[in-house]
N, C-alpha and C. Protein backbone atom coordinates (compact mmCIF):
# COMPACT_ATOMS: atom_id res chain seq x y z
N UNK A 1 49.61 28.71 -70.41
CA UNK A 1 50.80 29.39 -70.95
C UNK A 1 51.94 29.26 -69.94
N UNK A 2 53.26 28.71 -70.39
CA UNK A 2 53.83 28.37 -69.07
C UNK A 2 55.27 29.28 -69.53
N UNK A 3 55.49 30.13 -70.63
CA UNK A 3 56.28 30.93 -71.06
C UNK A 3 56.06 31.83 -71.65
N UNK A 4 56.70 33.12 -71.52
CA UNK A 4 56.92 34.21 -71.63
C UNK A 4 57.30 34.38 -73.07
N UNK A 5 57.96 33.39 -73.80
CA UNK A 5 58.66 33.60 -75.10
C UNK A 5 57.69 34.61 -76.07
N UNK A 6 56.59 33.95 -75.97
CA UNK A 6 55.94 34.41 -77.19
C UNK A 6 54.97 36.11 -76.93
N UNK A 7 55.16 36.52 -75.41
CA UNK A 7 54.96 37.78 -75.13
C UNK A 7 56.03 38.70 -76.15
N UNK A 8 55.54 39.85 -76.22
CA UNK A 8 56.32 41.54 -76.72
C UNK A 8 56.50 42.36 -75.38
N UNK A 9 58.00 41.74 -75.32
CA UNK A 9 58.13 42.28 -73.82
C UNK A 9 58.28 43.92 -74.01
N UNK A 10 58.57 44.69 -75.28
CA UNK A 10 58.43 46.44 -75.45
C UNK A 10 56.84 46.15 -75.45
N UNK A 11 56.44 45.69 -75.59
CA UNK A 11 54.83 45.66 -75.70
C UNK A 11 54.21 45.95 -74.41
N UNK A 12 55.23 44.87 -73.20
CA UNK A 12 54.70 45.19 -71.53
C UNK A 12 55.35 46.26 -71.10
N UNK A 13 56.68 46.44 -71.28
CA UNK A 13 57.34 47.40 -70.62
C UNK A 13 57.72 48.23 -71.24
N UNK A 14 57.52 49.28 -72.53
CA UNK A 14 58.11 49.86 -73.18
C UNK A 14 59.60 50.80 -72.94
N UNK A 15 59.38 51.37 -71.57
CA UNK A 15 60.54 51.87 -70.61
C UNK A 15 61.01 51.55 -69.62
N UNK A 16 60.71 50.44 -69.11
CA UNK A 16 61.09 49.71 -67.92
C UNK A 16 60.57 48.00 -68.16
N UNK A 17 62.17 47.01 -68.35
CA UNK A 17 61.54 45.93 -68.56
C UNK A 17 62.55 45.10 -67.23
N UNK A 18 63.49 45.88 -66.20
CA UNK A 18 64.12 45.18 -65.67
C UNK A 18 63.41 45.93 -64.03
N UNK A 19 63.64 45.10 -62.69
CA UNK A 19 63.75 45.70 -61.91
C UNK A 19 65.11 45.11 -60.98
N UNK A 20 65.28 46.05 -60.53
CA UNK A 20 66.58 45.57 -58.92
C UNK A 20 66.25 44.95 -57.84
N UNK A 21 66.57 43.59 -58.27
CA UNK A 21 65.62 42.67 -56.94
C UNK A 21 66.86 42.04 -55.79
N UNK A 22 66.63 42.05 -54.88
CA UNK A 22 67.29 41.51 -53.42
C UNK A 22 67.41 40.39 -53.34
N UNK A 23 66.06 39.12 -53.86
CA UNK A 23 65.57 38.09 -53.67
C UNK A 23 64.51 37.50 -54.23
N UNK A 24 64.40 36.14 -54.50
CA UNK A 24 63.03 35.71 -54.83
C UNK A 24 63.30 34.49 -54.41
N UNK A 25 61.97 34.04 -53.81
CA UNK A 25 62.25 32.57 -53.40
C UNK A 25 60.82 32.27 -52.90
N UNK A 26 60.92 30.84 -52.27
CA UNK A 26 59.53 30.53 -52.35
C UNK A 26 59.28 29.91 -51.60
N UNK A 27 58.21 30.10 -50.66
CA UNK A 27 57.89 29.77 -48.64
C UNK A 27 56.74 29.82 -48.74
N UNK A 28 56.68 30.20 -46.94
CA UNK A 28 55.02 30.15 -46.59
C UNK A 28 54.66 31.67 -46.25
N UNK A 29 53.60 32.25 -46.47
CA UNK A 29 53.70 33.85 -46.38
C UNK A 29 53.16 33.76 -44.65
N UNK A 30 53.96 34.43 -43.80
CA UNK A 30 54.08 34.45 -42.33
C UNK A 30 53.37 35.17 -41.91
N UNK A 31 52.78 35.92 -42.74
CA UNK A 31 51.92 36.84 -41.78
C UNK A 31 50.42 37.26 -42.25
N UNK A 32 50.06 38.05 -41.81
CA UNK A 32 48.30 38.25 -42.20
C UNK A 32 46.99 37.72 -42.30
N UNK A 33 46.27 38.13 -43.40
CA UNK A 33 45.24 37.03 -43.96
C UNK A 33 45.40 35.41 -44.65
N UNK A 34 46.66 35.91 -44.95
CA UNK A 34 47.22 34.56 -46.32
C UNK A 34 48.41 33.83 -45.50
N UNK A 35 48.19 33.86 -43.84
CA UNK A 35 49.85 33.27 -43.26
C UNK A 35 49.13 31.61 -43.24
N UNK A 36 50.66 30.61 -43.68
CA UNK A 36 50.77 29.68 -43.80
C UNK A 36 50.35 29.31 -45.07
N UNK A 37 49.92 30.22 -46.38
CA UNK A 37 49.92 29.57 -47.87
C UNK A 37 51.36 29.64 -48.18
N UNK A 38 51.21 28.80 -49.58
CA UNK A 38 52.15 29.08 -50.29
C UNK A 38 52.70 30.17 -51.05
N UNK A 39 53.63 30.87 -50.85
CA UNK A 39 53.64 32.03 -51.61
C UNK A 39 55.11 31.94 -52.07
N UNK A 40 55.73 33.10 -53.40
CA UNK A 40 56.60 33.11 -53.97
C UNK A 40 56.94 34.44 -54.36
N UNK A 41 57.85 34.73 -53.15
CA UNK A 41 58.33 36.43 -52.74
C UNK A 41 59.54 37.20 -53.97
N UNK A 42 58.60 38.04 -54.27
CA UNK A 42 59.16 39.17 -55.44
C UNK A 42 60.13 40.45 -54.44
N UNK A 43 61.24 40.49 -53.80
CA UNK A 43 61.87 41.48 -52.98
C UNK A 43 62.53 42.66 -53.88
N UNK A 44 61.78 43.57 -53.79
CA UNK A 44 62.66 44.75 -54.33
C UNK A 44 63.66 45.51 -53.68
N UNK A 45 64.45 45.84 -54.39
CA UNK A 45 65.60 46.93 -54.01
C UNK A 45 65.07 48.20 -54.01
N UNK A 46 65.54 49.23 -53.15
CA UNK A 46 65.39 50.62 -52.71
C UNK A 46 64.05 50.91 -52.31
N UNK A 47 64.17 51.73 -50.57
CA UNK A 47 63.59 52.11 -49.61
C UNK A 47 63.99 53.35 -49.20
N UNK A 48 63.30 54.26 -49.09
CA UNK A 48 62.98 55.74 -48.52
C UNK A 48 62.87 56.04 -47.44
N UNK A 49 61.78 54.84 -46.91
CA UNK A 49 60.94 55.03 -45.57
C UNK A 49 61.81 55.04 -44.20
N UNK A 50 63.06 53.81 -44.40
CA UNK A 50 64.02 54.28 -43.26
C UNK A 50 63.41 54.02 -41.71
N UNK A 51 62.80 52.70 -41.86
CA UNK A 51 61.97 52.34 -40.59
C UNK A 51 63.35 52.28 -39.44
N UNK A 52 63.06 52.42 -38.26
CA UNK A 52 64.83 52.11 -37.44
C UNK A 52 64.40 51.14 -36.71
N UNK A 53 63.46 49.96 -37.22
CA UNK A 53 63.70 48.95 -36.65
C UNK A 53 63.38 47.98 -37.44
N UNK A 54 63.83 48.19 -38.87
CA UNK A 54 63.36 47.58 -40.24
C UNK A 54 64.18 46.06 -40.11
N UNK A 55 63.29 45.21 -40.79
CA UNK A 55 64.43 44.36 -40.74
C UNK A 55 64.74 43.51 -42.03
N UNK A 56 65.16 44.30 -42.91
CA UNK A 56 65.10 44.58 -44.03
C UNK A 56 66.21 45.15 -44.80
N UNK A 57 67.28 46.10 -43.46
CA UNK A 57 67.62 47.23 -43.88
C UNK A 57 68.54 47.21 -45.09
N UNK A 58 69.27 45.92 -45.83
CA UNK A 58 70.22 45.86 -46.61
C UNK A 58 69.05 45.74 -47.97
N UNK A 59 67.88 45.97 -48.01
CA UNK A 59 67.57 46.30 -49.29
C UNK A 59 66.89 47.67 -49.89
N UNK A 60 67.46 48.20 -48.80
CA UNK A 60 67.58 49.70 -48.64
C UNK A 60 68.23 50.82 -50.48
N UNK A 61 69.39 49.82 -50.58
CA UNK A 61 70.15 50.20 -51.48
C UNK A 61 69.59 49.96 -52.88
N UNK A 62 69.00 50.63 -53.87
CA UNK A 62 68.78 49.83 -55.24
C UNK A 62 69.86 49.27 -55.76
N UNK A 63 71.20 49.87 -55.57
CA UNK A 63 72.52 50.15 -56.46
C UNK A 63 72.95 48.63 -55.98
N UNK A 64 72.95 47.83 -55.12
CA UNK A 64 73.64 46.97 -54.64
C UNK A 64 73.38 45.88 -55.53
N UNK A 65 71.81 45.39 -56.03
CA UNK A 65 71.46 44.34 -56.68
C UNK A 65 71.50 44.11 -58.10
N UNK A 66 71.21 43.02 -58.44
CA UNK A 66 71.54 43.42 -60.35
C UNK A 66 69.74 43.37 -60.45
N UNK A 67 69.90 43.73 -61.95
CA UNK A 67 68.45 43.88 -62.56
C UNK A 67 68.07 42.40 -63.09
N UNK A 68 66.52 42.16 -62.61
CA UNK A 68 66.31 41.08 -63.25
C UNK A 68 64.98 41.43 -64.31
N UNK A 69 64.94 40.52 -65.24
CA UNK A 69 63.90 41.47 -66.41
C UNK A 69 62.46 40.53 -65.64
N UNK A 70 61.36 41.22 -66.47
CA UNK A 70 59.79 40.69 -66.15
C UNK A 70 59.88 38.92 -66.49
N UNK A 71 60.12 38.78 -67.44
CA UNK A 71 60.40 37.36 -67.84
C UNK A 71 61.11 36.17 -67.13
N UNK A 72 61.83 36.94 -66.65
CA UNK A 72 63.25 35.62 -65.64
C UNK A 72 62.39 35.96 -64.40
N UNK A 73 61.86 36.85 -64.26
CA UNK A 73 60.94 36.83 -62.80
C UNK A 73 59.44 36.12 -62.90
N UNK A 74 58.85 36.54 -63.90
CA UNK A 74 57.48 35.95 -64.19
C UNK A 74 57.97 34.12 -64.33
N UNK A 75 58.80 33.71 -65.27
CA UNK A 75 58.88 32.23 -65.25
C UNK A 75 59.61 31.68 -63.69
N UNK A 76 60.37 31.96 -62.82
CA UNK A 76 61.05 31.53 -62.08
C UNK A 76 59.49 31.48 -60.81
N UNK A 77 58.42 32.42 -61.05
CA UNK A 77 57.33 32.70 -60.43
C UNK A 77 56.15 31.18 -60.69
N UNK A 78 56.58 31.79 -62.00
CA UNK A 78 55.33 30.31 -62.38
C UNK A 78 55.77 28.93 -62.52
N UNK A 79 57.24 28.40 -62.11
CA UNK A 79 57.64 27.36 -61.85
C UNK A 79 57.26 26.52 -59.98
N UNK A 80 57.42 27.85 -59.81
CA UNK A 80 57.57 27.49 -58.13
C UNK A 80 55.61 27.02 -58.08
N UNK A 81 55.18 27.60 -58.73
CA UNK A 81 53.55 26.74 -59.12
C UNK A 81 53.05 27.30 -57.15
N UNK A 82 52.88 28.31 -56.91
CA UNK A 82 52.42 28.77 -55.49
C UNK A 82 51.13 29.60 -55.64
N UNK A 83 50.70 29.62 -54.11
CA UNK A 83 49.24 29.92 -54.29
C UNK A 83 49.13 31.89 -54.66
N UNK A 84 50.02 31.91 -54.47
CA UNK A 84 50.06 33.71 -54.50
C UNK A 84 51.74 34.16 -55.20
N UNK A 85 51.60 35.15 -55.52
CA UNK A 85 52.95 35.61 -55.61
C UNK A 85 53.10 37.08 -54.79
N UNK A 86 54.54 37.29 -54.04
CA UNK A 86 53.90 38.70 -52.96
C UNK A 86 55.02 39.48 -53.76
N UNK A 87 54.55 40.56 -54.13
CA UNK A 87 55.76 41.52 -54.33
C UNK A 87 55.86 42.45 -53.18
N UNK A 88 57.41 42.54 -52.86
CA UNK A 88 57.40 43.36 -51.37
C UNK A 88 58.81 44.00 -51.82
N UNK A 89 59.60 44.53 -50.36
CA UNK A 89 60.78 45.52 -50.33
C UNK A 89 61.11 44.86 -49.04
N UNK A 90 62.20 46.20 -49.08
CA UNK A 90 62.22 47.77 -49.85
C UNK A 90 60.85 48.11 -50.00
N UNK A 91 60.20 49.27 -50.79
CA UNK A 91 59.08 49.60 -51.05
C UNK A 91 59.22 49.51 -52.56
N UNK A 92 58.39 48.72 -52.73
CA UNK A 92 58.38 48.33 -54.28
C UNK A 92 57.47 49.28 -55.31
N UNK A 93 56.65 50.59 -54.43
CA UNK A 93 55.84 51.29 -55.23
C UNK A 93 56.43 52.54 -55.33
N UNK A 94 58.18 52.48 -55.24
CA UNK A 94 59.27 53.40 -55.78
C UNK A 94 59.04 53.17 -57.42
N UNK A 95 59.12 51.94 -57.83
CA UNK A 95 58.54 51.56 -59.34
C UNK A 95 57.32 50.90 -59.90
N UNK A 96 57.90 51.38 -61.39
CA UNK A 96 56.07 51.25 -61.67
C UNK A 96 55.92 49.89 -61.88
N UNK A 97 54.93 49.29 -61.05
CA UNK A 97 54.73 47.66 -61.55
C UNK A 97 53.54 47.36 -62.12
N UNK A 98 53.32 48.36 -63.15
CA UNK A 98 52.21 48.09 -64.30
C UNK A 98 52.77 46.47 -65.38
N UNK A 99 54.05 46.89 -65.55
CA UNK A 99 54.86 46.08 -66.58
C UNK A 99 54.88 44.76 -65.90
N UNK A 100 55.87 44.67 -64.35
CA UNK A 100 55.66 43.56 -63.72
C UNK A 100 54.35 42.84 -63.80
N UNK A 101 53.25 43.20 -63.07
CA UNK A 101 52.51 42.58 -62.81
C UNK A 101 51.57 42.54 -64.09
N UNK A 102 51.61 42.95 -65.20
CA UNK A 102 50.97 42.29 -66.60
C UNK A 102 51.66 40.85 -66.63
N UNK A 103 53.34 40.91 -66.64
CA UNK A 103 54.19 40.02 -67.07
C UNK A 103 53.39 38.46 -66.16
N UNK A 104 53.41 38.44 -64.88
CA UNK A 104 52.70 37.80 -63.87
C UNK A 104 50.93 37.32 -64.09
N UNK A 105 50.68 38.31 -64.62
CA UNK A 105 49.33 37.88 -65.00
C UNK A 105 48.91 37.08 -66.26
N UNK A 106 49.84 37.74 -67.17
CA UNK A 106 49.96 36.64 -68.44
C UNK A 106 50.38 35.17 -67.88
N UNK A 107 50.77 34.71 -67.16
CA UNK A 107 50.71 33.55 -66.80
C UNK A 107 49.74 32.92 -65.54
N UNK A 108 49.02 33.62 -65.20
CA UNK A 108 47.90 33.33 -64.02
C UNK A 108 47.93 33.29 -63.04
N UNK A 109 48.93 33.94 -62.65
CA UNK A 109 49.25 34.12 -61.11
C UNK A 109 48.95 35.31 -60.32
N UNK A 110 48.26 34.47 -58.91
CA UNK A 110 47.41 35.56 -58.05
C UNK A 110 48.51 36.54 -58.13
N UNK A 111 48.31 37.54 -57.61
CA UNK A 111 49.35 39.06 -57.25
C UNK A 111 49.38 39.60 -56.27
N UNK A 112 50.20 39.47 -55.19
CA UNK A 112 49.77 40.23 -53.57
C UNK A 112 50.99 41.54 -52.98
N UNK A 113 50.72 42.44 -53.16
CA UNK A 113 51.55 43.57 -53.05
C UNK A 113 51.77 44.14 -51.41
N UNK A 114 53.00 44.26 -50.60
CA UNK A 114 53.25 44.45 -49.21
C UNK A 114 53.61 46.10 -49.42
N UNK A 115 52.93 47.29 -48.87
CA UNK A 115 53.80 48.21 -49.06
C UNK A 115 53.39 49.10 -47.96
N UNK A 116 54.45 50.30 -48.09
CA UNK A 116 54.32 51.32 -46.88
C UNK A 116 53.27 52.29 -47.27
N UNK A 117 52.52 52.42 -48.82
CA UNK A 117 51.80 53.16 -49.06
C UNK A 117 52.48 54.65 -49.31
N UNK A 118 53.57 54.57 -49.67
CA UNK A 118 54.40 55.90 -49.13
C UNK A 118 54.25 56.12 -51.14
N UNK A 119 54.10 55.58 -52.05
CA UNK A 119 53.98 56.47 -53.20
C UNK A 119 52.56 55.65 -53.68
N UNK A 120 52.09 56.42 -54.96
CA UNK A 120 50.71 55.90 -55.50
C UNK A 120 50.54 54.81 -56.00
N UNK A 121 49.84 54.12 -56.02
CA UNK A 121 49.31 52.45 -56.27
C UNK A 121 49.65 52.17 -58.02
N UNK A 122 50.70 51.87 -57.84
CA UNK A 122 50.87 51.00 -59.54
C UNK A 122 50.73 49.59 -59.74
N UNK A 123 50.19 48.89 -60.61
CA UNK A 123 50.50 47.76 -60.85
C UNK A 123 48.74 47.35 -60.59
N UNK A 124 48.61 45.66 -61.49
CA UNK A 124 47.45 45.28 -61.33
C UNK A 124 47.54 44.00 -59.72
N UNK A 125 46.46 43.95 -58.72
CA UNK A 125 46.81 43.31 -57.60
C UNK A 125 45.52 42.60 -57.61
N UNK A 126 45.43 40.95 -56.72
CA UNK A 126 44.97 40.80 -56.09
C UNK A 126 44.29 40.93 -54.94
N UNK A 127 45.21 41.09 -54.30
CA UNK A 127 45.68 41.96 -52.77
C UNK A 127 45.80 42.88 -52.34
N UNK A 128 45.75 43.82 -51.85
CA UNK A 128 47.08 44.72 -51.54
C UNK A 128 47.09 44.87 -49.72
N UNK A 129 48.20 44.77 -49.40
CA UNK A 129 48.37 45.00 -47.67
C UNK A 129 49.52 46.33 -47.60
N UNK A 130 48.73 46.92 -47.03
CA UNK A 130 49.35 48.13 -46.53
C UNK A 130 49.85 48.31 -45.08
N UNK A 131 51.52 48.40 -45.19
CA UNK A 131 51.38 49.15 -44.05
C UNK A 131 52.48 50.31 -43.62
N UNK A 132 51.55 51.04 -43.47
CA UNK A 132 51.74 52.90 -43.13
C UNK A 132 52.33 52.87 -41.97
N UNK A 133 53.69 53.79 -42.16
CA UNK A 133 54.31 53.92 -41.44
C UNK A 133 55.05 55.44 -40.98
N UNK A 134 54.65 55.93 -40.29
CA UNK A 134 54.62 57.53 -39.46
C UNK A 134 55.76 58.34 -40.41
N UNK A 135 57.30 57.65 -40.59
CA UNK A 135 58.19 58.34 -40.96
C UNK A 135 58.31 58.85 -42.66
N UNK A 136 57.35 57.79 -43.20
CA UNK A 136 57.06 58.89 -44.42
C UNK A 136 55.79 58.26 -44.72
N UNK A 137 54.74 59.63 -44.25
CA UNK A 137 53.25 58.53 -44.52
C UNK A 137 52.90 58.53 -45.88
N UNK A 138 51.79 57.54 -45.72
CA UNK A 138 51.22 56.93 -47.13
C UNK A 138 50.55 57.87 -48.28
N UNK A 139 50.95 58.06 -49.61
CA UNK A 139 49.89 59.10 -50.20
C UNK A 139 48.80 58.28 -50.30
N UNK A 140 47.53 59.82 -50.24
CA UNK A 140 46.17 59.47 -49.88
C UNK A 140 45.65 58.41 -50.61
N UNK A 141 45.76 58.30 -52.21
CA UNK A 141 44.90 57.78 -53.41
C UNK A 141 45.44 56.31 -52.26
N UNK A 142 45.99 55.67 -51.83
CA UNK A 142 46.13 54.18 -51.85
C UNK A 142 45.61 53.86 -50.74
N UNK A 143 44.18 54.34 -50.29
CA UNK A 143 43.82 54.01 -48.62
C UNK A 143 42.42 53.22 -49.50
N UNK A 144 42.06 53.84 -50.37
CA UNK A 144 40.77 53.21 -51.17
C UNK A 144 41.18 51.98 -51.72
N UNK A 145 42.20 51.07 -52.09
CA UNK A 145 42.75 50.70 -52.86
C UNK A 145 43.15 49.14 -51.37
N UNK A 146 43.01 48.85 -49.87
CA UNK A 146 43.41 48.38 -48.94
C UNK A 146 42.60 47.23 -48.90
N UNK A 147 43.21 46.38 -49.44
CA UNK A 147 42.56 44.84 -47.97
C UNK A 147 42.77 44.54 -47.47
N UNK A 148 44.04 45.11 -46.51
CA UNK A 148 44.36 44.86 -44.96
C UNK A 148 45.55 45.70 -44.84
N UNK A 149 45.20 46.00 -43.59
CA UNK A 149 45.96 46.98 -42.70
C UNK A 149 46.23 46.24 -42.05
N UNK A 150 47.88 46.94 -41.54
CA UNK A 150 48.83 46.16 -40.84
C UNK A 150 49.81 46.92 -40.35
N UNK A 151 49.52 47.35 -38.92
CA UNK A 151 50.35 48.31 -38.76
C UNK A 151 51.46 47.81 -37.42
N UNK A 152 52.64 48.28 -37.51
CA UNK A 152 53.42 47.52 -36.70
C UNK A 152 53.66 48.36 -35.43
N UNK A 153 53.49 47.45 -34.24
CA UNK A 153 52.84 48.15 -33.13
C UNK A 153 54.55 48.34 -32.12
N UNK A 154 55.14 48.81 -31.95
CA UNK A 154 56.15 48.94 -30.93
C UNK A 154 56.42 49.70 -29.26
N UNK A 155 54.85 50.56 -29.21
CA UNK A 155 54.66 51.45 -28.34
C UNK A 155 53.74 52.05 -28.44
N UNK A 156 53.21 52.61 -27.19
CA UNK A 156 51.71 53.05 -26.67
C UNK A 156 51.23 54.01 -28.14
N UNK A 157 52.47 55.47 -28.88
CA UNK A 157 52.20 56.13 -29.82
C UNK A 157 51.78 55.28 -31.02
N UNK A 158 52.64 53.72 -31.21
CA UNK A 158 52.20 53.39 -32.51
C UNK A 158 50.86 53.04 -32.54
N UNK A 159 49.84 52.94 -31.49
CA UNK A 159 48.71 52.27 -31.07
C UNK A 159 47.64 53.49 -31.63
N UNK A 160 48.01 54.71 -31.53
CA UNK A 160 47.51 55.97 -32.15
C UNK A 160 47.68 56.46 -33.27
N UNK A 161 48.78 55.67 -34.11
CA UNK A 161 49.34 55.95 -35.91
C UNK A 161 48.23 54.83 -35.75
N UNK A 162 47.83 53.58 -35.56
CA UNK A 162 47.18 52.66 -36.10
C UNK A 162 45.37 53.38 -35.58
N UNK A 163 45.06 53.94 -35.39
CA UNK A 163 43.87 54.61 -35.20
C UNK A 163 43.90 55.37 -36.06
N UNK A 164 44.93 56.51 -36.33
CA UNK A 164 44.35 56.98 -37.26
C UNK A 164 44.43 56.92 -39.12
N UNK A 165 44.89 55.65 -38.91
CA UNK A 165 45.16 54.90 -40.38
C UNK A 165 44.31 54.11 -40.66
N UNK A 166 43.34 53.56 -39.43
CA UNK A 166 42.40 52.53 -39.32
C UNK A 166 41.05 53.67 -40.13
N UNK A 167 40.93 55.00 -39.11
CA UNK A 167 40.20 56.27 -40.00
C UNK A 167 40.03 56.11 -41.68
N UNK A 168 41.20 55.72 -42.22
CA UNK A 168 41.24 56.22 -43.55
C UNK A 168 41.10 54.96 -44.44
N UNK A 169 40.69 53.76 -44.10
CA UNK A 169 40.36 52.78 -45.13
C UNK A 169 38.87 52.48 -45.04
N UNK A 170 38.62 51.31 -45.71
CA UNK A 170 37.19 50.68 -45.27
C UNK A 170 36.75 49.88 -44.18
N UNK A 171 35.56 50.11 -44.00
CA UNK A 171 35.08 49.36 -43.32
C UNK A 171 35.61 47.87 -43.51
N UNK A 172 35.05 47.39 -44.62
CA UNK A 172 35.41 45.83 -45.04
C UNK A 172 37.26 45.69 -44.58
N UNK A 173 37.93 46.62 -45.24
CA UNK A 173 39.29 46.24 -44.95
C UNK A 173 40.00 45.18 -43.29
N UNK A 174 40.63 44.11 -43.69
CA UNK A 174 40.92 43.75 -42.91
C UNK A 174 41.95 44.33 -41.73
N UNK A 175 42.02 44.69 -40.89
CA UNK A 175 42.83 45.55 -39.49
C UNK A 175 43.76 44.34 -38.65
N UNK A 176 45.38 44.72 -38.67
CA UNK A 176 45.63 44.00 -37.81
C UNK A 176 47.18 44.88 -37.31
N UNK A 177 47.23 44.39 -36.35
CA UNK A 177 48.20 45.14 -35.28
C UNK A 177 49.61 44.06 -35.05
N UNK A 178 50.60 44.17 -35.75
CA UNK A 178 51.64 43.33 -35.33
C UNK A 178 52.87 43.87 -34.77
N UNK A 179 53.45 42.86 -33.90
CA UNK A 179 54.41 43.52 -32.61
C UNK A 179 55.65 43.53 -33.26
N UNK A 180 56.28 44.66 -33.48
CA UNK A 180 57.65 44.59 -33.48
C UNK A 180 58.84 44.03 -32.92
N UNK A 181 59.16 42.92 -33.93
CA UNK A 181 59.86 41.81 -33.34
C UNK A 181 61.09 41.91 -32.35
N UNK A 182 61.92 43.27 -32.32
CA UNK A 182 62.81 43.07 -30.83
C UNK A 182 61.91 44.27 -29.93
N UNK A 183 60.88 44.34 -29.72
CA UNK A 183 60.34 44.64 -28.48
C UNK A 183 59.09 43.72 -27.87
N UNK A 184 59.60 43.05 -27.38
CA UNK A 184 58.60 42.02 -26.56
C UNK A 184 57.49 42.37 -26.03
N UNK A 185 57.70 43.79 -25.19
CA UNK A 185 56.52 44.08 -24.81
C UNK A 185 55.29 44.31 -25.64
N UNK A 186 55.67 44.90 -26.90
CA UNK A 186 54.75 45.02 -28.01
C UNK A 186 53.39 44.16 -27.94
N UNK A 187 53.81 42.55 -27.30
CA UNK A 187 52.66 41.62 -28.11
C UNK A 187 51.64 41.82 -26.68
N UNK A 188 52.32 42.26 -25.68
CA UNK A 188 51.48 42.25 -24.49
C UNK A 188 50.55 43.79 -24.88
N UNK A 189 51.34 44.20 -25.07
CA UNK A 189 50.16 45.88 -25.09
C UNK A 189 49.45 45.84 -26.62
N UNK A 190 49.53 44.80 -27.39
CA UNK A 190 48.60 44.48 -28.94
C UNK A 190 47.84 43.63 -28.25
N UNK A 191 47.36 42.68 -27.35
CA UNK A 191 46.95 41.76 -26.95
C UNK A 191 46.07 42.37 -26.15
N UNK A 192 46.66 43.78 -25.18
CA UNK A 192 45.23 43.97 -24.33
C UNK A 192 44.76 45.36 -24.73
N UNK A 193 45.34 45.79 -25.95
CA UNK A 193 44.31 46.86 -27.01
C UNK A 193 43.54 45.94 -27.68
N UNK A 194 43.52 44.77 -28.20
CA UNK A 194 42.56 44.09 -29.04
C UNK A 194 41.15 43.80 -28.22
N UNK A 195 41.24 43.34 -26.89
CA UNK A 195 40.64 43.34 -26.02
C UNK A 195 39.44 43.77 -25.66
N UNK A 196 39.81 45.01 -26.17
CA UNK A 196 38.62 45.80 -25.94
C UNK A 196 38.26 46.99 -27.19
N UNK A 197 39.72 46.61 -28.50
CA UNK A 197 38.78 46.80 -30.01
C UNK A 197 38.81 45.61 -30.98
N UNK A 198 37.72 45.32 -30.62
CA UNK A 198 37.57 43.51 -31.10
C UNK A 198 37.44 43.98 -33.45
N UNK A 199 37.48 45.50 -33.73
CA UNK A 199 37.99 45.31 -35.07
C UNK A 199 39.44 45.38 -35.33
N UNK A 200 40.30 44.46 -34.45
CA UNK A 200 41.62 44.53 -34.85
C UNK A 200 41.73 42.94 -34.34
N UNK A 201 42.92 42.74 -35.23
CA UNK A 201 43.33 41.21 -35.24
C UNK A 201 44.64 40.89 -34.54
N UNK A 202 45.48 40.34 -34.27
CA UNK A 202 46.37 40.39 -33.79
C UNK A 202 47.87 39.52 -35.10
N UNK A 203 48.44 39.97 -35.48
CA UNK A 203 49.68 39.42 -36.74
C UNK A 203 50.64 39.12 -36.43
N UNK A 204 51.20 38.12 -36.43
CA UNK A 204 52.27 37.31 -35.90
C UNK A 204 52.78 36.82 -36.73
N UNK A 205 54.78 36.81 -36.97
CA UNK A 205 55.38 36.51 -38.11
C UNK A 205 56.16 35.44 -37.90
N UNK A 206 54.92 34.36 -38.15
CA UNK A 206 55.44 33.21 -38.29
C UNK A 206 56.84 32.14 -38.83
N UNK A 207 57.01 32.96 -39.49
CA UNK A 207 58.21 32.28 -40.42
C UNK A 207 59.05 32.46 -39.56
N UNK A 208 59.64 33.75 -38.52
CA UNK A 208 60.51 34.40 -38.08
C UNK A 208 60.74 33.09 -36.76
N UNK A 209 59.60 32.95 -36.34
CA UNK A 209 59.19 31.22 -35.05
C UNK A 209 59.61 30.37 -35.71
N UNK A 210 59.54 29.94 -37.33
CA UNK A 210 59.55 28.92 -37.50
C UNK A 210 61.34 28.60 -38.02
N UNK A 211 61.98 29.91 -38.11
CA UNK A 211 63.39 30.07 -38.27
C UNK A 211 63.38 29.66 -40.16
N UNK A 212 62.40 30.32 -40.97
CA UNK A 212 62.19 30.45 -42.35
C UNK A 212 62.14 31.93 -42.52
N UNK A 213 62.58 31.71 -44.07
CA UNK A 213 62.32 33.05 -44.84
C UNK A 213 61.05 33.35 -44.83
């Protein structure tokens, strides 16, 4: 199925068939379990969380972007023909992406969701990577729901938000600790905490080295 036409888009979305997107485009996903596939980034508009070293911060605003519907996103998705599709932010689980990610699945595409965990798990996923972040933490229901943790390390305290977030998923869940990109020291003090907790990985955002989206 390589179009949407013959979907009932009130059928997917009955109250929500548009969202406010920042961006979509299509790279290599830089970081995690899946860094160096192909992937084809779903960026939503409006964020809560208010990280102060986000780097992100202009999709903060919902109001700024126009709406794009499930359809112009699902086909522009399944053209780019990539191994995953990531929906990210902003925090994209401000809305419900039950509708989205049907729209996405009707055409066969994996689904990989980036979030702060900061509202409850909507939408159908492949994936999901969480990462929890102190200034508005994650509600509980989405710690069961984790295949990798990813918590961004900037200082000795964030080393103790990532302990006790590491507490609240699974065992199986994948754990990884990545350095906040303008503090350098970060990768030295993630490098000799891994050291000696060999269940953490170390996450590095490749694209950012490679001067890509």
């Amino acid at each position: 199925m390589n179009s949407l036409a013959s979907v009932d888009m009130k059928a997917i979305a009955p109250q929500l068939i548009t969202y406010p997107i920042v961006e979509r485009f299509h790279s290599l996903q830089g970081e995690g379990t899946w860094t160096g596939m192909s992937a084809f980034f779903i960026r939503l508009a409006g964020c809560d969380v208010h990280c102060p070293w986000c780097d992100q911060k202009e999709s903060w605003s919902s109001n700024l972007y126009p709406q794009q519907s499930i359809e112009t996103l699902a086909e522009a998705a399944k053209a780019a023909n990539p191994a995953m599709v990531v929906i990210t932010g902003g925090e994209p689980l401000m809305y419900d992406l039950f509708p989205l990610t049907k729209g996405l699945k009707q055409l066969g595409l994996r689904i990989h969701l980036e979030t702060s965990g900061a509202y409850p798990l909507t939408g159908e996923f492949d994936w999901v990577t969480l990462s929890p972040k102190p200034f508005k933490v994650p509600h509980e229901s989405i710690y069961s729901q984790v295949n990798e943790l990813k918590v961004i390390i900037a200082n000795e305290a964030d080393l103790k938000w990532a302990e006790e977030q590491e507490k609240k998923v699974s065992s199986q869940t994948i754990k990884y600790l990545q350095p906040e990109w303008n503090s350098p020291e970060s990768q030295s003090l993630i490098f000799d905490y891994i050291i000696s907790h060999p269940q953490w990985r170390m996450s590095l955002q490749i694209h950012k080295f490679l001067g890509v989206r």
